[in-house]
PDB file of N, CA and C in Angstrom:
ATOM      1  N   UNK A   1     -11.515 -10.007 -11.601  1.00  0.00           N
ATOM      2  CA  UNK A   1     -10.100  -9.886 -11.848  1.00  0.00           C
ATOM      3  C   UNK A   1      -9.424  -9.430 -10.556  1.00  0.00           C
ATOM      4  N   UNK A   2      -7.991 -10.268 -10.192  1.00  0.00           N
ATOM      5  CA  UNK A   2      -7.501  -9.964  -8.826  1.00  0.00           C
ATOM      6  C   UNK A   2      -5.810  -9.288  -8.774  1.00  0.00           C
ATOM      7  N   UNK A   3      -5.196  -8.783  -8.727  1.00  0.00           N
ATOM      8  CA  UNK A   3      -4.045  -8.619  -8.787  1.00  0.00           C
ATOM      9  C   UNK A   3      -3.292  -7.439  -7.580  1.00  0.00           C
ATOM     10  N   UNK A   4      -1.817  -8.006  -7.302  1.00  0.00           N
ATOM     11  CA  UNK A   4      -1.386  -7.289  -6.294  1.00  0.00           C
ATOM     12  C   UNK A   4      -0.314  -6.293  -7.147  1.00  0.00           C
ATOM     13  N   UNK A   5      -0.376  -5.463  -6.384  1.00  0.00           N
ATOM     14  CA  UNK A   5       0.626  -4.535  -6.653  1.00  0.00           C
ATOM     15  C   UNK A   5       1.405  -4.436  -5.252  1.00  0.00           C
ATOM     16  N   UNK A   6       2.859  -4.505  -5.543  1.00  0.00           N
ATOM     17  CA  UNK A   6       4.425  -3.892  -4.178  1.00  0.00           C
ATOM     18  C   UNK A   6       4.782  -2.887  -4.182  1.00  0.00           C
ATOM     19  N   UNK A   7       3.785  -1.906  -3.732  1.00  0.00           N
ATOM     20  CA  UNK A   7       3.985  -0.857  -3.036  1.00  0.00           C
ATOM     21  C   UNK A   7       3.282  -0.609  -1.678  1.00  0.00           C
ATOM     22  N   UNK A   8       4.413   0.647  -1.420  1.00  0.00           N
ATOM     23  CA  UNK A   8       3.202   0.847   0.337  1.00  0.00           C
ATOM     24  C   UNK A   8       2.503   1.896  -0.048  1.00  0.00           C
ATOM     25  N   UNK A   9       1.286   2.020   0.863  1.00  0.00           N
ATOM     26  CA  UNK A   9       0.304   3.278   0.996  1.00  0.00           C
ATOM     27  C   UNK A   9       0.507   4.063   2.098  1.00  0.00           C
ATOM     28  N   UNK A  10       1.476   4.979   2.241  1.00  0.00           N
ATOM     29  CA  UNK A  10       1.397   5.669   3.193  1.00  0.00           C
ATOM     30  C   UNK A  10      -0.106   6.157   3.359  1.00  0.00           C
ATOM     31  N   UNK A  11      -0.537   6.640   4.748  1.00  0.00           N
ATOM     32  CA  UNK A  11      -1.375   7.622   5.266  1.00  0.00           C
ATOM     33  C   UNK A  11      -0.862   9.111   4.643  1.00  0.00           C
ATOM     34  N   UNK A  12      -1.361   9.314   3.526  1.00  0.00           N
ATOM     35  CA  UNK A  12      -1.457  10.639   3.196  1.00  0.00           C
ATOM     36  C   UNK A  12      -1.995  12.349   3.644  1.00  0.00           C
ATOM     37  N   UNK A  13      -2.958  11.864   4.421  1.00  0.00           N
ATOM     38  CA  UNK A  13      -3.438  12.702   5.167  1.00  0.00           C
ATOM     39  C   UNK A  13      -2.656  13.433   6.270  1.00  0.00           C
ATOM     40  N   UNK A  14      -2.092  12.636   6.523  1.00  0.00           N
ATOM     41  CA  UNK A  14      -0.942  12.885   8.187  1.00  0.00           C
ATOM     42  C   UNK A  14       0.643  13.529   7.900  1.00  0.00           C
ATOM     43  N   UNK A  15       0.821  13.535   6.429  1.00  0.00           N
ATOM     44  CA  UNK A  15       2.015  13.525   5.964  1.00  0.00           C
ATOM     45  C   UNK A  15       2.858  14.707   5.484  1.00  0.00           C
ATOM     46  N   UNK A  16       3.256  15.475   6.452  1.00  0.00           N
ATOM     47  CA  UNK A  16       4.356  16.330   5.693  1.00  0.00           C
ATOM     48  C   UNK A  16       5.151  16.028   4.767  1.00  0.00           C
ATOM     49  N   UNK A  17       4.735  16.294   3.346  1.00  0.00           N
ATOM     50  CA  UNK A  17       5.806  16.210   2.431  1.00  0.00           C
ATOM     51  C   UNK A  17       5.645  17.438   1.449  1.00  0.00           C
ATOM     52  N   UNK A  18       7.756  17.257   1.105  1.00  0.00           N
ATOM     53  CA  UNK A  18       7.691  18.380   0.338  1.00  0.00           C
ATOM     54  C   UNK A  18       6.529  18.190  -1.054  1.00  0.00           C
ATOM     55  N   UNK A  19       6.592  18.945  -2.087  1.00  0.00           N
ATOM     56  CA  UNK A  19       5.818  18.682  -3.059  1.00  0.00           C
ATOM     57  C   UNK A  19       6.420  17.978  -3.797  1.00  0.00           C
ATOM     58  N   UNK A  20       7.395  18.202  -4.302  1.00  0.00           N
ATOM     59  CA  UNK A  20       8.562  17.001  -5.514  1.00  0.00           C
ATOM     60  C   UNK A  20       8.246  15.735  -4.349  1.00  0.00           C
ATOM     61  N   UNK A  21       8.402  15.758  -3.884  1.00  0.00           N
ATOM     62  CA  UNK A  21       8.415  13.890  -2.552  1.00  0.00           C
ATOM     63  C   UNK A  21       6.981  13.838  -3.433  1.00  0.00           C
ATOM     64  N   UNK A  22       5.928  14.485  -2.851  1.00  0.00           N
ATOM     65  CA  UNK A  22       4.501  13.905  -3.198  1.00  0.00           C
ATOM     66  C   UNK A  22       4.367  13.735  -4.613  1.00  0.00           C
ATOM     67  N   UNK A  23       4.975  14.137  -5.445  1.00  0.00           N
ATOM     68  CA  UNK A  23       4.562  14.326  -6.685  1.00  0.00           C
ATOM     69  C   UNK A  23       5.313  12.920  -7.449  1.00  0.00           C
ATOM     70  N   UNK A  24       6.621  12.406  -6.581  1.00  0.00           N
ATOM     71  CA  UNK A  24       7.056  11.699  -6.741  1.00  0.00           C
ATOM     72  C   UNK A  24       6.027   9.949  -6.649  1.00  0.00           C
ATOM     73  N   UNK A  25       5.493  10.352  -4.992  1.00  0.00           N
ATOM     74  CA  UNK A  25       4.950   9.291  -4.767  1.00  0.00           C
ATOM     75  C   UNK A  25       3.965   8.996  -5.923  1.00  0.00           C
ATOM     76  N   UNK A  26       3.220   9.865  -5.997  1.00  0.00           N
ATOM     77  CA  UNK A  26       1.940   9.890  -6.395  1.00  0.00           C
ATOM     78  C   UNK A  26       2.784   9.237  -8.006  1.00  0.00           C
ATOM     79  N   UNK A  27       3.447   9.500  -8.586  1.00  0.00           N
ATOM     80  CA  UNK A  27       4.056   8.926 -10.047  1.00  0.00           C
ATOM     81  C   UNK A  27       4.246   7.783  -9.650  1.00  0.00           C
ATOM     82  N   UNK A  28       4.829   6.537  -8.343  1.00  0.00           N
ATOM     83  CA  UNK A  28       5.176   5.548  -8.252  1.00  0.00           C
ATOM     84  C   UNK A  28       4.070   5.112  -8.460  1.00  0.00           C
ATOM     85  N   UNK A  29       3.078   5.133  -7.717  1.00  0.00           N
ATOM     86  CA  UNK A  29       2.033   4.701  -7.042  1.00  0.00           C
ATOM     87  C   UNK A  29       1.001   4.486  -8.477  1.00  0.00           C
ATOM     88  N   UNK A  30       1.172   5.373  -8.873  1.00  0.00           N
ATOM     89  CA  UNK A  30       0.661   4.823 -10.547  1.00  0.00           C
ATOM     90  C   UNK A  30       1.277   4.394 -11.691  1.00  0.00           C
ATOM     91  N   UNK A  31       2.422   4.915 -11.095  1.00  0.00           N
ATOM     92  CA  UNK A  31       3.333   3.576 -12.187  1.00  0.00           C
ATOM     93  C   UNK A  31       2.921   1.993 -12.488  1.00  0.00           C
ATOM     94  N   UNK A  32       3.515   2.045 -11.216  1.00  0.00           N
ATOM     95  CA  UNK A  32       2.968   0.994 -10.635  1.00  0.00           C
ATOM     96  C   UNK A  32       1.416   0.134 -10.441  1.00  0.00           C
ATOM     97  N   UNK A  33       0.555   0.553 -11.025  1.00  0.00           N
ATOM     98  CA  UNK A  33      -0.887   0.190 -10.605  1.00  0.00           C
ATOM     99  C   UNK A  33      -1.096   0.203 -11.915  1.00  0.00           C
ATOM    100  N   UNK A  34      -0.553   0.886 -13.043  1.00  0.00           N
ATOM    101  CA  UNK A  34      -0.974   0.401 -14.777  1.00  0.00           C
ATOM    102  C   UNK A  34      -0.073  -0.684 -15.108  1.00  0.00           C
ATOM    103  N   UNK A  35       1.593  -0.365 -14.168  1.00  0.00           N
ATOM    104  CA  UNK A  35       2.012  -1.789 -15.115  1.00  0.00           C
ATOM    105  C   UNK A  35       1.566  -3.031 -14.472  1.00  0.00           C
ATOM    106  N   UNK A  36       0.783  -3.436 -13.384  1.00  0.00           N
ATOM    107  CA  UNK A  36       0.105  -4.693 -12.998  1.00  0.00           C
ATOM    108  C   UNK A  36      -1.111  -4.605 -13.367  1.00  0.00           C
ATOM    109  N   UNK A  37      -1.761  -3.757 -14.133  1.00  0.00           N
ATOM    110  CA  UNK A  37      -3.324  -3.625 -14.989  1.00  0.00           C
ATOM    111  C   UNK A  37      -2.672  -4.342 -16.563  1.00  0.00           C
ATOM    112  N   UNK A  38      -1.614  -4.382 -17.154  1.00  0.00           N
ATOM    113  CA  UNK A  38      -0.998  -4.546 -18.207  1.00  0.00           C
ATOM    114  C   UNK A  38      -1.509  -6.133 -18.409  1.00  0.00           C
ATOM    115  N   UNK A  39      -2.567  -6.088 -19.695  1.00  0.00           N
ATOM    116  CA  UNK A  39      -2.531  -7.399 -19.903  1.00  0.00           C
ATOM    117  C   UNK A  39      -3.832  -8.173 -19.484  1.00  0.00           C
ATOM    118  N   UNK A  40      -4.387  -7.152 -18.485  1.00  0.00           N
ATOM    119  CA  UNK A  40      -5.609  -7.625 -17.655  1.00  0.00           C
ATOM    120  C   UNK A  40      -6.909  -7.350 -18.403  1.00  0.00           C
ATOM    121  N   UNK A  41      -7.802  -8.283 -18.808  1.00  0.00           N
ATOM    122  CA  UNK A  41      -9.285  -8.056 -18.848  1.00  0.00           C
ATOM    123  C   UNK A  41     -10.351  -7.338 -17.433  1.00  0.00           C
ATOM    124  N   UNK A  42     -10.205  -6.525 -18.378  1.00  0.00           N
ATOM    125  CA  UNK A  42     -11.070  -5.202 -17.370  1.00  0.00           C
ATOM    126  C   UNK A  42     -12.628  -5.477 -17.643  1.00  0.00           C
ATOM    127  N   UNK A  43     -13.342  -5.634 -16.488  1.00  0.00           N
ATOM    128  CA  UNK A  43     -15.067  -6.482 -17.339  1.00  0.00           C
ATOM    129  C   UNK A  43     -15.699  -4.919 -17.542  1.00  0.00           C
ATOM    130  N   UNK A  44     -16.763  -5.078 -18.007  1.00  0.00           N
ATOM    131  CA  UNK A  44     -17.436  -3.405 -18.227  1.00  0.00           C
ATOM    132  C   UNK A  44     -18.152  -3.197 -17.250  1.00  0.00           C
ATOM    133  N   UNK A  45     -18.435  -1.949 -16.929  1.00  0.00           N
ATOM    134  CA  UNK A  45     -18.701  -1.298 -16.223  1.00  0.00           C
ATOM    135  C   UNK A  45     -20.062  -1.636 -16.143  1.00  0.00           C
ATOM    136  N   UNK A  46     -21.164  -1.163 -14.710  1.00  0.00           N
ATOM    137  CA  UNK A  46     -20.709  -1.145 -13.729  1.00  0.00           C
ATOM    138  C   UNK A  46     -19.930  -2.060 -12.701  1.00  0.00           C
ATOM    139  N   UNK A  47     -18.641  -1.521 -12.147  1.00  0.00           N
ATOM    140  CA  UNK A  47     -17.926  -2.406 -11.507  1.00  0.00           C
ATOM    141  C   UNK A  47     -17.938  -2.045  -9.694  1.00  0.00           C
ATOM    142  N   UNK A  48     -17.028  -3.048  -9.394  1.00  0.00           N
ATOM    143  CA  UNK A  48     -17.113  -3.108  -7.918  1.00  0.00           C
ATOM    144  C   UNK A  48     -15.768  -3.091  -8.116  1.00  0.00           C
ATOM    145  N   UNK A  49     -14.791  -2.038  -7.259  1.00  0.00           N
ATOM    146  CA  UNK A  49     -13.708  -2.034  -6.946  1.00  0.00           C
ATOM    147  C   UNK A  49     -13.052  -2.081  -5.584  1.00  0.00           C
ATOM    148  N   UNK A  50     -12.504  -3.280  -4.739  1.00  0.00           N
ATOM    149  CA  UNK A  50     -12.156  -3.667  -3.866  1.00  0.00           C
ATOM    150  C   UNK A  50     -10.670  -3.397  -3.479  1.00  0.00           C
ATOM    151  N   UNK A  51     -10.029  -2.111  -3.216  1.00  0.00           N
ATOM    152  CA  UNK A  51      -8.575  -2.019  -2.625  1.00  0.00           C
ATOM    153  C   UNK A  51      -8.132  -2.324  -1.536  1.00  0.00           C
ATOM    154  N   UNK A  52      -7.699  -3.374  -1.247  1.00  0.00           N
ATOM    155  CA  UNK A  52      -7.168  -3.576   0.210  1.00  0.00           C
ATOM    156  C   UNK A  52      -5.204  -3.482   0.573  1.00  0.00           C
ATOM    157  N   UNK A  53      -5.503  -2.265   1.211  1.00  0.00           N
ATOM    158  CA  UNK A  53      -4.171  -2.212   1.508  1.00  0.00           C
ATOM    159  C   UNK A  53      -3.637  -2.969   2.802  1.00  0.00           C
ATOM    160  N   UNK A  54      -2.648  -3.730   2.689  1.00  0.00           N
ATOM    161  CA  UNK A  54      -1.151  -4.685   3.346  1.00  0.00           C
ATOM    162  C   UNK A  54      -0.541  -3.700   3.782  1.00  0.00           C
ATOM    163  N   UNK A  55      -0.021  -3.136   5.415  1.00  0.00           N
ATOM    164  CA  UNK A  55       0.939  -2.752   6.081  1.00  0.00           C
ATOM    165  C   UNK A  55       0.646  -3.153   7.283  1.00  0.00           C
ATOM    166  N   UNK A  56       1.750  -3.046   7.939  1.00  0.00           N
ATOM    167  CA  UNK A  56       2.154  -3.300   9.493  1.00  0.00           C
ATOM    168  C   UNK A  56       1.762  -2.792  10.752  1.00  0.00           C
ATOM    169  N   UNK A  57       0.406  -1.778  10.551  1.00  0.00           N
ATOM    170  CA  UNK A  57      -0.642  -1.745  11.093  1.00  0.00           C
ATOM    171  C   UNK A  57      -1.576  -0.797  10.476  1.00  0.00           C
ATOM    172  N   UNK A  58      -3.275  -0.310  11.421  1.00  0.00           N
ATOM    173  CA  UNK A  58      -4.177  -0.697  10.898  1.00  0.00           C
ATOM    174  C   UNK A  58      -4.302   1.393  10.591  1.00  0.00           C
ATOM    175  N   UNK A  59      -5.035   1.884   9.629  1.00  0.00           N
ATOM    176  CA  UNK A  59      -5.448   3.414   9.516  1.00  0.00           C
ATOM    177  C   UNK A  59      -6.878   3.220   9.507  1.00  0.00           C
ATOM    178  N   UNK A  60      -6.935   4.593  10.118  1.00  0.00           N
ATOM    179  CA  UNK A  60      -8.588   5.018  10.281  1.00  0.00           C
ATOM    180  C   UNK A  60      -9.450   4.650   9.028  1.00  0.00           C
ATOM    181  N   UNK A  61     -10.137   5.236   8.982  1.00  0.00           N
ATOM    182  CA  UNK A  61     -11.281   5.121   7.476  1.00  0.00           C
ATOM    183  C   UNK A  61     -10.342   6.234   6.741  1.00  0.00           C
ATOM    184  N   UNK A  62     -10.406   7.515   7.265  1.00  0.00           N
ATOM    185  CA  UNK A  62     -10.347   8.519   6.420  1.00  0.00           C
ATOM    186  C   UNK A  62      -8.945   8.776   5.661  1.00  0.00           C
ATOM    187  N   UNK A  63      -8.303   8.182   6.695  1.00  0.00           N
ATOM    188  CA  UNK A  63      -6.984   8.101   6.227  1.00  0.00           C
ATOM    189  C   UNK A  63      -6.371   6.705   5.195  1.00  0.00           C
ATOM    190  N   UNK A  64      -7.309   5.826   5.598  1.00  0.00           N
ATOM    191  CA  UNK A  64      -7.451   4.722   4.362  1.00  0.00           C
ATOM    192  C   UNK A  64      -7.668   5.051   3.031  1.00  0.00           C
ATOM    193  N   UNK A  65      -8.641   5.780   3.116  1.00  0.00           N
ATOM    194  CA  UNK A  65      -9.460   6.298   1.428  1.00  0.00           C
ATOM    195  C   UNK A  65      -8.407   7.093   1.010  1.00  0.00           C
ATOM    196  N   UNK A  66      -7.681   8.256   1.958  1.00  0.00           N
ATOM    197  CA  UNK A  66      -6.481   8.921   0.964  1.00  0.00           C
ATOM    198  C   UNK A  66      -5.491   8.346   0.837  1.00  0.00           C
ATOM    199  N   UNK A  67      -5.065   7.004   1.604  1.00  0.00           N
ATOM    200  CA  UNK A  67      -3.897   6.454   1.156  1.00  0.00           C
ATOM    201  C   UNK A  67      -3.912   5.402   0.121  1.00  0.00           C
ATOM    202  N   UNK A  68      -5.145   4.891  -0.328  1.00  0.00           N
ATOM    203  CA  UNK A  68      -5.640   4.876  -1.863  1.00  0.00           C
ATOM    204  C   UNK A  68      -5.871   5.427  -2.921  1.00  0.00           C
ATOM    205  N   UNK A  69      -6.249   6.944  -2.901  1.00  0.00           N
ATOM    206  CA  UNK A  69      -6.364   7.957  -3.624  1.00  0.00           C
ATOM    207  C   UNK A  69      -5.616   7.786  -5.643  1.00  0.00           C
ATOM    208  N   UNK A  70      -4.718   7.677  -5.487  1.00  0.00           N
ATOM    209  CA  UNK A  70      -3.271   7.460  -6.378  1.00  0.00           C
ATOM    210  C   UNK A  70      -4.047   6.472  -7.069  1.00  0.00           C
ATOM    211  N   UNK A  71      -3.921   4.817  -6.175  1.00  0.00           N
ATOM    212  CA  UNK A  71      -4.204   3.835  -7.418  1.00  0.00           C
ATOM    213  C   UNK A  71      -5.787   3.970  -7.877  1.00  0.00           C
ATOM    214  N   UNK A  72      -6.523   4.336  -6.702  1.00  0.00           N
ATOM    215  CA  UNK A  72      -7.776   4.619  -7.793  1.00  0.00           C
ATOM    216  C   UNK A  72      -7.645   5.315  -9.091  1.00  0.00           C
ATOM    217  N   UNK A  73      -7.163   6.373  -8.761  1.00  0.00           N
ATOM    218  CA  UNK A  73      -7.281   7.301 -10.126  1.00  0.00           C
ATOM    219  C   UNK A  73      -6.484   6.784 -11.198  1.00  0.00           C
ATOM    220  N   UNK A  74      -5.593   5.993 -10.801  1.00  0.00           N
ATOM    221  CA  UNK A  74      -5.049   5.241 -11.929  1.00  0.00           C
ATOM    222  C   UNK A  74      -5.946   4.066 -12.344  1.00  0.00           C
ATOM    223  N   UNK A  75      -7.024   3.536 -11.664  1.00  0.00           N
ATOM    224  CA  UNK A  75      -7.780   2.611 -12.124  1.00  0.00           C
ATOM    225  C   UNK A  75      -9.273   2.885 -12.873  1.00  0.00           C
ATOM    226  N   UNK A  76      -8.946   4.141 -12.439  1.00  0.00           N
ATOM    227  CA  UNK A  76     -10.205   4.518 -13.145  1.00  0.00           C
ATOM    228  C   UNK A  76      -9.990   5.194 -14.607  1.00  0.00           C
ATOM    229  N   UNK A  77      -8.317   6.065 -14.426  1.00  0.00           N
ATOM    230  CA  UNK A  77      -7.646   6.516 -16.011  1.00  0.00           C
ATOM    231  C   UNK A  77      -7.831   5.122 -16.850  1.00  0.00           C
ATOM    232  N   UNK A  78      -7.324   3.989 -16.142  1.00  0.00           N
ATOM    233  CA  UNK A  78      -7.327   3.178 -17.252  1.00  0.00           C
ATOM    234  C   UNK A  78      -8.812   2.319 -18.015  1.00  0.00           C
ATOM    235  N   UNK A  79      -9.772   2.541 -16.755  1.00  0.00           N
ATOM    236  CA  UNK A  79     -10.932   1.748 -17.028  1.00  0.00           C
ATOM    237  C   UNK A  79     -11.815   2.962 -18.325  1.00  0.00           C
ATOM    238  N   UNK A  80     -11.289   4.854 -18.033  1.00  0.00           N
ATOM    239  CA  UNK A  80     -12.070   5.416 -19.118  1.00  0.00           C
ATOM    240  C   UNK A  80     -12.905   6.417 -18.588  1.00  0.00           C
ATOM    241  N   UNK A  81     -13.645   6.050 -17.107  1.00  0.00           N
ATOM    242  CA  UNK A  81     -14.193   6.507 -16.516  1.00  0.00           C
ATOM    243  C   UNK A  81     -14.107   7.460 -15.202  1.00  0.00           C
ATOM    244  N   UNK A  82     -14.188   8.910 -15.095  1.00  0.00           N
ATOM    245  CA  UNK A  82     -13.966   9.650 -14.048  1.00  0.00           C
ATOM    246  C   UNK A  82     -14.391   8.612 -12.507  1.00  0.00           C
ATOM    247  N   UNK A  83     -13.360   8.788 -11.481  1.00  0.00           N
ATOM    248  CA  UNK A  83     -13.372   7.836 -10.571  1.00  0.00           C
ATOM    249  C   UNK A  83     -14.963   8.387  -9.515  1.00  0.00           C
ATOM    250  N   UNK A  84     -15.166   9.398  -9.835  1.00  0.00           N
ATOM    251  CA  UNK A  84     -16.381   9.977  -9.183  1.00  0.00           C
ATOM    252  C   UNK A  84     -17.828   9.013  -9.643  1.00  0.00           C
ATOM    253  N   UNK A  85     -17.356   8.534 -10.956  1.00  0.00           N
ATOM    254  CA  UNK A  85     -18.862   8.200 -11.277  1.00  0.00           C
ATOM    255  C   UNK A  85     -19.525   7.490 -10.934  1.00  0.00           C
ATOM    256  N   UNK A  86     -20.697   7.194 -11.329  1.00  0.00           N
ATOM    257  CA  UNK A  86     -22.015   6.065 -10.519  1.00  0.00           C
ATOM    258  C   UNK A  86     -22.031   4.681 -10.800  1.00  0.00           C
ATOM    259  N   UNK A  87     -21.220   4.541 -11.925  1.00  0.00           N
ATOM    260  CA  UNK A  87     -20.673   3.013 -12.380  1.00  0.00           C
ATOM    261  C   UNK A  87     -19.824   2.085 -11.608  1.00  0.00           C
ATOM    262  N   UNK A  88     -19.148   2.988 -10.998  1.00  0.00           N
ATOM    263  CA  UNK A  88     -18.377   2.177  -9.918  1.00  0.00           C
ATOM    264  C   UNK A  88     -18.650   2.290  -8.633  1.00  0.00           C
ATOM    265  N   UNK A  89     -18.278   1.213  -7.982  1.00  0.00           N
ATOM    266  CA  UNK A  89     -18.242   1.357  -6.320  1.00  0.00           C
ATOM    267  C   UNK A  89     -17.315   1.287  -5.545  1.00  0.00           C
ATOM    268  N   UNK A  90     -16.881   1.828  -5.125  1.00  0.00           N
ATOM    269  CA  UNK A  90     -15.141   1.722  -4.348  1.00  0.00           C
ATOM    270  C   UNK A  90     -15.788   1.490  -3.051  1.00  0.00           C
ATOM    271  N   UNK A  91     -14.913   0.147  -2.395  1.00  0.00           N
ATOM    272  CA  UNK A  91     -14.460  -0.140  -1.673  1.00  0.00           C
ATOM    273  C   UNK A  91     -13.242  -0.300  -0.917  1.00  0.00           C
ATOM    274  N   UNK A  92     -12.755  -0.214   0.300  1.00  0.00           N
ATOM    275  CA  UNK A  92     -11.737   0.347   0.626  1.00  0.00           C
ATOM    276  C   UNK A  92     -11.581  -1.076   2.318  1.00  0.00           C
ATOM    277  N   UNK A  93     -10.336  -2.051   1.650  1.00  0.00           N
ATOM    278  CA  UNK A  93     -10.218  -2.814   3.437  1.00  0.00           C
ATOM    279  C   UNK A  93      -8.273  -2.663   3.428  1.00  0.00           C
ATOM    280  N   UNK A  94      -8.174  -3.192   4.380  1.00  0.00           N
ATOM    281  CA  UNK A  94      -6.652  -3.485   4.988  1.00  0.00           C
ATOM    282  C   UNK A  94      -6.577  -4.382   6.012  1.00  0.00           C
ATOM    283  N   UNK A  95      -5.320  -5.200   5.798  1.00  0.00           N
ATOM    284  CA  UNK A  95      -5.031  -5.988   6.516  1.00  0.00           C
ATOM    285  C   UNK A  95      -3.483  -5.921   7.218  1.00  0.00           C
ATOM    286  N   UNK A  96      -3.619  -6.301   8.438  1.00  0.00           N
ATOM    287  CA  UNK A  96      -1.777  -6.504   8.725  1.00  0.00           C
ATOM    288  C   UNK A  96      -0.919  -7.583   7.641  1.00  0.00           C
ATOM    289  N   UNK A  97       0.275  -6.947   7.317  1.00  0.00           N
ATOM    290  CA  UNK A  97       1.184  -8.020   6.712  1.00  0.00           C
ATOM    291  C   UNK A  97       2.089  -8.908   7.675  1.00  0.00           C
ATOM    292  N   UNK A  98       2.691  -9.585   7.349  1.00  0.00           N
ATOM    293  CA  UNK A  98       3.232 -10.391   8.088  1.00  0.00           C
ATOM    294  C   UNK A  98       4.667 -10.113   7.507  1.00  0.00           C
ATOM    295  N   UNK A  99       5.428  -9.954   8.813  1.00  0.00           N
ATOM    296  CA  UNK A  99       7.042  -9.070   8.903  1.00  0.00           C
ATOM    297  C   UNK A  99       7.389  -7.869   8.104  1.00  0.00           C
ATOM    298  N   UNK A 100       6.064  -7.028   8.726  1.00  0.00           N
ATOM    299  CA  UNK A 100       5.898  -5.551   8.199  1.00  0.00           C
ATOM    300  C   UNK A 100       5.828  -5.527   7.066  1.00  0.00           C
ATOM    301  N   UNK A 101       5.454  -6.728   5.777  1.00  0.00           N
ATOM    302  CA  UNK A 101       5.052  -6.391   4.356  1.00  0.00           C
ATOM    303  C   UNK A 101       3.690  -5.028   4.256  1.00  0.00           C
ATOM    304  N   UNK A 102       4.307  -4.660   3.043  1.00  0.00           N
ATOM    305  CA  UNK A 102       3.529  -3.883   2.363  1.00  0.00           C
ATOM    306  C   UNK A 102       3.200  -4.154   1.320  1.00  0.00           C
ATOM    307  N   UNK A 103       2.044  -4.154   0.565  1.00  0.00           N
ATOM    308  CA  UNK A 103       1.461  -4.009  -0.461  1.00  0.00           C
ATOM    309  C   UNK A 103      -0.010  -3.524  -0.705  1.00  0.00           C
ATOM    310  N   UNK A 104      -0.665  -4.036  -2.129  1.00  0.00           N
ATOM    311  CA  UNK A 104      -2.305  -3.617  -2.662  1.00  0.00           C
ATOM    312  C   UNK A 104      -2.561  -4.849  -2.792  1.00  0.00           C
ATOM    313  N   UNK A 105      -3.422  -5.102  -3.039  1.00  0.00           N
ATOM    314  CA  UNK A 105      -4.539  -6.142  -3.498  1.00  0.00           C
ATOM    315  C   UNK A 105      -5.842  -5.228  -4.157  1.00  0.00           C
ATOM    316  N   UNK A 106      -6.186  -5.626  -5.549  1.00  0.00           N
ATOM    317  CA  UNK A 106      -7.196  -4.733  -6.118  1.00  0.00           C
ATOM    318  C   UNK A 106      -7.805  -6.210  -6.821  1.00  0.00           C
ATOM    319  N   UNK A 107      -9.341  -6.041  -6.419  1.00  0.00           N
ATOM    320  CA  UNK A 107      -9.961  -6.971  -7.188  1.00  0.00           C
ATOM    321  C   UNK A 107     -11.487  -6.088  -7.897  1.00  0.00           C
ATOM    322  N   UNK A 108     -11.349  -6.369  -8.936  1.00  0.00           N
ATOM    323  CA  UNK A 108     -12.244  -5.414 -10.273  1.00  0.00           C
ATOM    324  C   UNK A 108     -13.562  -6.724 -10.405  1.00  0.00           C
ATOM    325  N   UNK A 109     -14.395  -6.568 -10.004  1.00  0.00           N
ATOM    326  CA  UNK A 109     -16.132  -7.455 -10.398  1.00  0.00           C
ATOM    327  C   UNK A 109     -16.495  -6.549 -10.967  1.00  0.00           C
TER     328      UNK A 109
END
């Protein structure tokens, strides 16, 4: 199963924000990531989860994995399963967009 979500991933790690800002993001960011799960056949577990975040240039590793943080945990609220567990495998890529697009790409095997 493949689907994009239009939002950006800031680098979270690097980011001064107040707490209402973060608390904010962090609500978009899963808003957003259940209502494009809406409708979707989720296969059972164990899965392979592939997030590749779209922006206008490239983040480290470490700062990749926290600027995913959000929709995982929303993918894992919805799959049932704590995102820690051994059933899944998270994977984590990014690509440049083209004229500074942003977005996700999440594909669930």
């Amino acid at each position: 199963m493949r689907f994009h979500i239009p939002i950006e991933l800031p680098s979270l790690a690097n980011t001064r924000m107040h707490w209402r800002e973060m608390a904010r993001l962090k609500k978009k960011q899963r808003e957003a990531t259940a209502y494009c799960m809406v409708g979707k056949v989720i296969p059972l577990p164990p899965l392979t989860i592939t997030i590749t975040r779209i922006g206008p240039r490239r983040l480290d590793d470490d700062n990749l994995a926290s600027a995913c943080k959000y929709v995982r945990d929303q993918i894992a609220d919805i799959v049932g399963l704590d995102d820690g567990s051994s059933m899944y495998t998270w994977r984590y890529n990014q690509r440049i967009g083209a004229n500074s697009q942003y977005g996700v790409e999440v594909e669930i095997i």
